[in-house]
N, C-alpha and C. Protein backbone atom coordinates (compact mmCIF):
# COMPACT_ATOMS: atom_id res chain seq x y z
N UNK A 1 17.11 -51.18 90.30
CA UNK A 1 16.41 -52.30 90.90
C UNK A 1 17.39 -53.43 91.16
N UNK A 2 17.27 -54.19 92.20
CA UNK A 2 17.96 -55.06 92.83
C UNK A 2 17.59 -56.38 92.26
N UNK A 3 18.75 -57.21 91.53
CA UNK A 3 18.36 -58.49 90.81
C UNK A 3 18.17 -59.46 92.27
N UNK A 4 16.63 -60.27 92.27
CA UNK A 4 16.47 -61.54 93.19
C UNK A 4 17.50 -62.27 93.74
N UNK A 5 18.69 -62.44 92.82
CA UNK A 5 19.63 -63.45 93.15
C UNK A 5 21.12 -62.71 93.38
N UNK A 6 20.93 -61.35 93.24
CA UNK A 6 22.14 -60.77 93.40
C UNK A 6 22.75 -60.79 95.13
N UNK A 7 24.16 -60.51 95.44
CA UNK A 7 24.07 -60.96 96.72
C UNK A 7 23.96 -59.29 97.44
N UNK A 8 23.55 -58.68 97.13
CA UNK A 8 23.03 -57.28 97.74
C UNK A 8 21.77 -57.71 97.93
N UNK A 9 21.11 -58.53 97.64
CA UNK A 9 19.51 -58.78 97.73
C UNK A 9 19.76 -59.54 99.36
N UNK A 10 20.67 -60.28 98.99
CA UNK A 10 20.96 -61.50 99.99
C UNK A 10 21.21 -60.87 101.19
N UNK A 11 22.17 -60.09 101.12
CA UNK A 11 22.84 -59.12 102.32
C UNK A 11 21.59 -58.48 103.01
N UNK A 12 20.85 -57.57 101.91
CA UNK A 12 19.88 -57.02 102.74
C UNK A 12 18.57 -57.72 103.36
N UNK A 13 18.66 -58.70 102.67
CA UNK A 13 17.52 -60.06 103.31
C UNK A 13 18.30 -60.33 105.01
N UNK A 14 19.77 -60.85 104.96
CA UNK A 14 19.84 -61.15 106.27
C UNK A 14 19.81 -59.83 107.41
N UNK A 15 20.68 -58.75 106.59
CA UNK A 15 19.81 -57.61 107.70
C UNK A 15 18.78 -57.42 108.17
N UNK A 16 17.88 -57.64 107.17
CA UNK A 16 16.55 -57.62 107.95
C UNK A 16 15.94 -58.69 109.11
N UNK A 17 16.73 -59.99 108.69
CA UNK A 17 16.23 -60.84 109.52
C UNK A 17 17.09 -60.36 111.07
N UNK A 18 18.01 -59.79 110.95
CA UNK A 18 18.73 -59.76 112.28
C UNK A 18 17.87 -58.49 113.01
N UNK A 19 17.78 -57.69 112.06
CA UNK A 19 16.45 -56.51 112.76
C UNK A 19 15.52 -56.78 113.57
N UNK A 20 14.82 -57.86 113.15
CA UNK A 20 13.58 -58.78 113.25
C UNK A 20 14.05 -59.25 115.08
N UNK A 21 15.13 -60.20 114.83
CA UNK A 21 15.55 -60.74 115.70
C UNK A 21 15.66 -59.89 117.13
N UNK A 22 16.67 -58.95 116.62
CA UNK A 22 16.96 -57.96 117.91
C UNK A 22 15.10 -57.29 118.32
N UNK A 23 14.66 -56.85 117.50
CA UNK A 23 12.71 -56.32 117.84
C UNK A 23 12.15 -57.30 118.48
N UNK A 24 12.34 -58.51 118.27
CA UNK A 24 11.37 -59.43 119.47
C UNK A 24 11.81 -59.42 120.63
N UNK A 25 13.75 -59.58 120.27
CA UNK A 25 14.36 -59.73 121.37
C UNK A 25 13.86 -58.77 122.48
N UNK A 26 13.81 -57.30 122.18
CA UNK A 26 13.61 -56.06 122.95
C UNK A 26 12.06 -56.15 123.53
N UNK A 27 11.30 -56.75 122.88
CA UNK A 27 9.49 -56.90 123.06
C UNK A 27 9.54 -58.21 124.08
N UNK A 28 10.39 -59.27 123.83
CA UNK A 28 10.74 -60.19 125.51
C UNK A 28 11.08 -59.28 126.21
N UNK A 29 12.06 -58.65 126.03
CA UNK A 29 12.63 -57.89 127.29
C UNK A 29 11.59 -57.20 128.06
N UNK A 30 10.90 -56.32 127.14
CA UNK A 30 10.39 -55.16 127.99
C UNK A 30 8.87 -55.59 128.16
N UNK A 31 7.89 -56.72 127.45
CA UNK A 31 6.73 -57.26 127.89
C UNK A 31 6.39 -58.03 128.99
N UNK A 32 5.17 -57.77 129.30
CA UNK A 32 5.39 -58.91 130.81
C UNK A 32 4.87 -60.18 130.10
N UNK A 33 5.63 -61.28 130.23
CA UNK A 33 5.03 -62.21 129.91
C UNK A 33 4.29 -62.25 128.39
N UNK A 34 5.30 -62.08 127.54
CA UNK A 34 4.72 -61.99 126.26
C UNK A 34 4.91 -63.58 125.73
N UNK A 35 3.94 -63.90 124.38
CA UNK A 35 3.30 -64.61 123.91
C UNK A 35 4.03 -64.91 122.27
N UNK A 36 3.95 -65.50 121.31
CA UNK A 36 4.30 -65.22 120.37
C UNK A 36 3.49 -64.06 119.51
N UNK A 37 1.93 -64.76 119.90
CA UNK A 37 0.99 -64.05 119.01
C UNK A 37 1.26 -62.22 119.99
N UNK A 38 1.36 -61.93 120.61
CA UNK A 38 1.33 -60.68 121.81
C UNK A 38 2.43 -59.81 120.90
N UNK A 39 4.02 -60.81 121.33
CA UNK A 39 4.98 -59.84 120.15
C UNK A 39 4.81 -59.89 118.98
N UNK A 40 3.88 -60.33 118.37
CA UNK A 40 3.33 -59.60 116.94
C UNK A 40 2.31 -59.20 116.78
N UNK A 41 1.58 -58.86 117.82
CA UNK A 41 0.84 -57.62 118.00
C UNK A 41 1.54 -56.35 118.38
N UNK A 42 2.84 -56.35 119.28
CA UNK A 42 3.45 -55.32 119.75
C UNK A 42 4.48 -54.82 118.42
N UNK A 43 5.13 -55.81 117.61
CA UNK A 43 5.89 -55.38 116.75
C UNK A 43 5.37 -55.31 115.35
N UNK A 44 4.43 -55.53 114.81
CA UNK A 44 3.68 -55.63 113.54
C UNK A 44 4.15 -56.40 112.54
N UNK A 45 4.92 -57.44 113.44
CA UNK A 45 5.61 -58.64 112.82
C UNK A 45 4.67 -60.02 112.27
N UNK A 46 4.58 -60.44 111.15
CA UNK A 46 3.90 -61.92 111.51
C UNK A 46 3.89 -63.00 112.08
N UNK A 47 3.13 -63.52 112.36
CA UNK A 47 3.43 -64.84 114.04
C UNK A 47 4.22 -65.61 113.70
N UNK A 48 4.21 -65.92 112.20
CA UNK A 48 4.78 -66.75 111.56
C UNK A 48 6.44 -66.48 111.62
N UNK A 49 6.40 -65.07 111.35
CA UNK A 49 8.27 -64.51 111.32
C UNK A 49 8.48 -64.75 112.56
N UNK A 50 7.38 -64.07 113.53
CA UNK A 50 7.86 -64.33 115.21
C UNK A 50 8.57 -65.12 115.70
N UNK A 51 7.43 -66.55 115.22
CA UNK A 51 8.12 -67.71 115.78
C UNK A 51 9.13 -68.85 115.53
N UNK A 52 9.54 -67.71 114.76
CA UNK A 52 11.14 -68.29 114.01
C UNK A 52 12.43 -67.45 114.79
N UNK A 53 11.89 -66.34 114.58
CA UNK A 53 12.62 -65.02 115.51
C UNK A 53 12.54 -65.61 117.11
N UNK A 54 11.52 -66.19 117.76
CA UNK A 54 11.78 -66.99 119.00
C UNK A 54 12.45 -68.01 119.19
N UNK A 55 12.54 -68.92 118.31
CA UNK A 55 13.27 -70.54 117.65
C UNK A 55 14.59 -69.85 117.65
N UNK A 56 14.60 -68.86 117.28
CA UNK A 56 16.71 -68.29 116.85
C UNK A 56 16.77 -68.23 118.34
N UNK A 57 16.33 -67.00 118.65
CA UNK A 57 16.72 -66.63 120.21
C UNK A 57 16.81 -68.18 121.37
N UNK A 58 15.85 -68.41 121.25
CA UNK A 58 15.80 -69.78 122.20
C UNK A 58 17.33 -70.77 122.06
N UNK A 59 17.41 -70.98 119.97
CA UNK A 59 18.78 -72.06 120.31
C UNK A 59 19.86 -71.25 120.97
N UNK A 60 20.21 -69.48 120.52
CA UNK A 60 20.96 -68.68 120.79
C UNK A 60 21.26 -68.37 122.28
N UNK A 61 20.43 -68.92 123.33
CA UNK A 61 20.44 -69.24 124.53
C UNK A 61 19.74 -67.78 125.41
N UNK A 62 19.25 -66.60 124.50
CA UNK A 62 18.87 -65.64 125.28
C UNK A 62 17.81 -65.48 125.55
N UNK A 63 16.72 -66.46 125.15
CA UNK A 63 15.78 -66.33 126.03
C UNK A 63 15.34 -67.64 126.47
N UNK A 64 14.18 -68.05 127.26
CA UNK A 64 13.51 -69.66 127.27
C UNK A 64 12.03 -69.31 127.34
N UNK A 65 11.70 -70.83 127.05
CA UNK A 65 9.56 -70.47 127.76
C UNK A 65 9.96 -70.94 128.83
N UNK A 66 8.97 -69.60 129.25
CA UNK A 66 9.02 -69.50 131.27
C UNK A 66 7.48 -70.19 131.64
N UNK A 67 7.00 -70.40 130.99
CA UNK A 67 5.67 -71.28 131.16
C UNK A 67 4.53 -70.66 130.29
N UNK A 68 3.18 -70.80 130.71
CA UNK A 68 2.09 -70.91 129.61
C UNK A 68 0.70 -70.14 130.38
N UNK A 69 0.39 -69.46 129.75
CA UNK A 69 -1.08 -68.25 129.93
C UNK A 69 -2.05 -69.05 128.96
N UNK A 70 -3.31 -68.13 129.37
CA UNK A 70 -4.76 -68.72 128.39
C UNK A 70 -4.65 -67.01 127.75
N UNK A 71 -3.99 -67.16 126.06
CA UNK A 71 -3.99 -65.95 125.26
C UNK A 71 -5.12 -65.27 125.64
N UNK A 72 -5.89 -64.26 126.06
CA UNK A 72 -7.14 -63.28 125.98
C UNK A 72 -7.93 -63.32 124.92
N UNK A 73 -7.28 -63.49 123.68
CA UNK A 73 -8.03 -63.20 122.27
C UNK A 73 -8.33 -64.38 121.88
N UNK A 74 -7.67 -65.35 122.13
CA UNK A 74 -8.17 -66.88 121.79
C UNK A 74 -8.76 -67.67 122.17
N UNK A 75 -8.44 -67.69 123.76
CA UNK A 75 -8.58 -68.32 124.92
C UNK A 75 -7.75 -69.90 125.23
N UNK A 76 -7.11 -69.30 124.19
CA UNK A 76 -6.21 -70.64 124.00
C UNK A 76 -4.93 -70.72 124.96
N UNK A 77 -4.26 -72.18 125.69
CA UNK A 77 -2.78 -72.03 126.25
C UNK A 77 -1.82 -71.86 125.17
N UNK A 78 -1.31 -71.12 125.56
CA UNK A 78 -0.13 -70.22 124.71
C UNK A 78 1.51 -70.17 125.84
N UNK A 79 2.65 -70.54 125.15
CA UNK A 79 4.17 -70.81 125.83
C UNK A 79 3.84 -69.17 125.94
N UNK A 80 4.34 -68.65 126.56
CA UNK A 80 5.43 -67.23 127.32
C UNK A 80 6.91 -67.20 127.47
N UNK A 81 7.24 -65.91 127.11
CA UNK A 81 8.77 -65.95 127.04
C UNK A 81 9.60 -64.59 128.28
N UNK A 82 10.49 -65.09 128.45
CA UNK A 82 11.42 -64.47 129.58
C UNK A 82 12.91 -64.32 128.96
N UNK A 83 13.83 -63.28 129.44
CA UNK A 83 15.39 -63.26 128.67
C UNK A 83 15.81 -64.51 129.84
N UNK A 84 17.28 -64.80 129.23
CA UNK A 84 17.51 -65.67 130.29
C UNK A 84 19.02 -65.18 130.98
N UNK A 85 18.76 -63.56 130.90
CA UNK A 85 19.57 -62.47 131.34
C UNK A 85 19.15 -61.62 132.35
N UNK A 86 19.64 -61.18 133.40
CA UNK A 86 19.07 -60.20 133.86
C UNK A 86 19.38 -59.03 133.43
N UNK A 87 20.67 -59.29 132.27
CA UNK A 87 21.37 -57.70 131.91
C UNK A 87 20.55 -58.35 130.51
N UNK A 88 19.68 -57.51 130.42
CA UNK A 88 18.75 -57.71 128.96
C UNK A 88 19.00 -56.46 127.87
N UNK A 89 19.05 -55.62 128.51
CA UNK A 89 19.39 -54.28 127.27
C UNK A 89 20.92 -53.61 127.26
């Protein structure tokens, strides 16, 4: 078992977050016009991880909000995201 504070805990904590990162990244890429709440319906991610995983990408410059939809399930305005690549994969 892996001690909380050991840095193998640590290591595999940031792997995962970079996992995370690259999975939304790929769910912008290949969604039309995805949502935060949308890529965590598509990735079984929480909205909450999502939209941190969008916050990285955004300062990281590879993607932006391309503007704003009325979500389906909410009916709420919701930002949308686009790469800000055309070479995306």
């Amino acid at each position: 078992m892996i001690e909380s504070t050991s840095m193998k805990a640590y290591i595999e904590t940031v792997d995962e977050r970079k996992a995370q990162i690259e999975l939304v990244f790929q769910a912008v890429c290949l969604a039309r016009h995805p949502s935060s709440s949308d890529i965590s319906r598509f990735t079984h991610l929480q909205r909450t991880s999502v939209c941190g995983r969008l916050r990285q990408l955004e300062q990281d410059g590879r993607i932006y909000k391309a503007g704003t939809k009325i979500d389906p399930f909410t009916k709420k305005t919701v930002n949308w995201y686009a790469p800000t690549s055309s070479k995306v994969i």
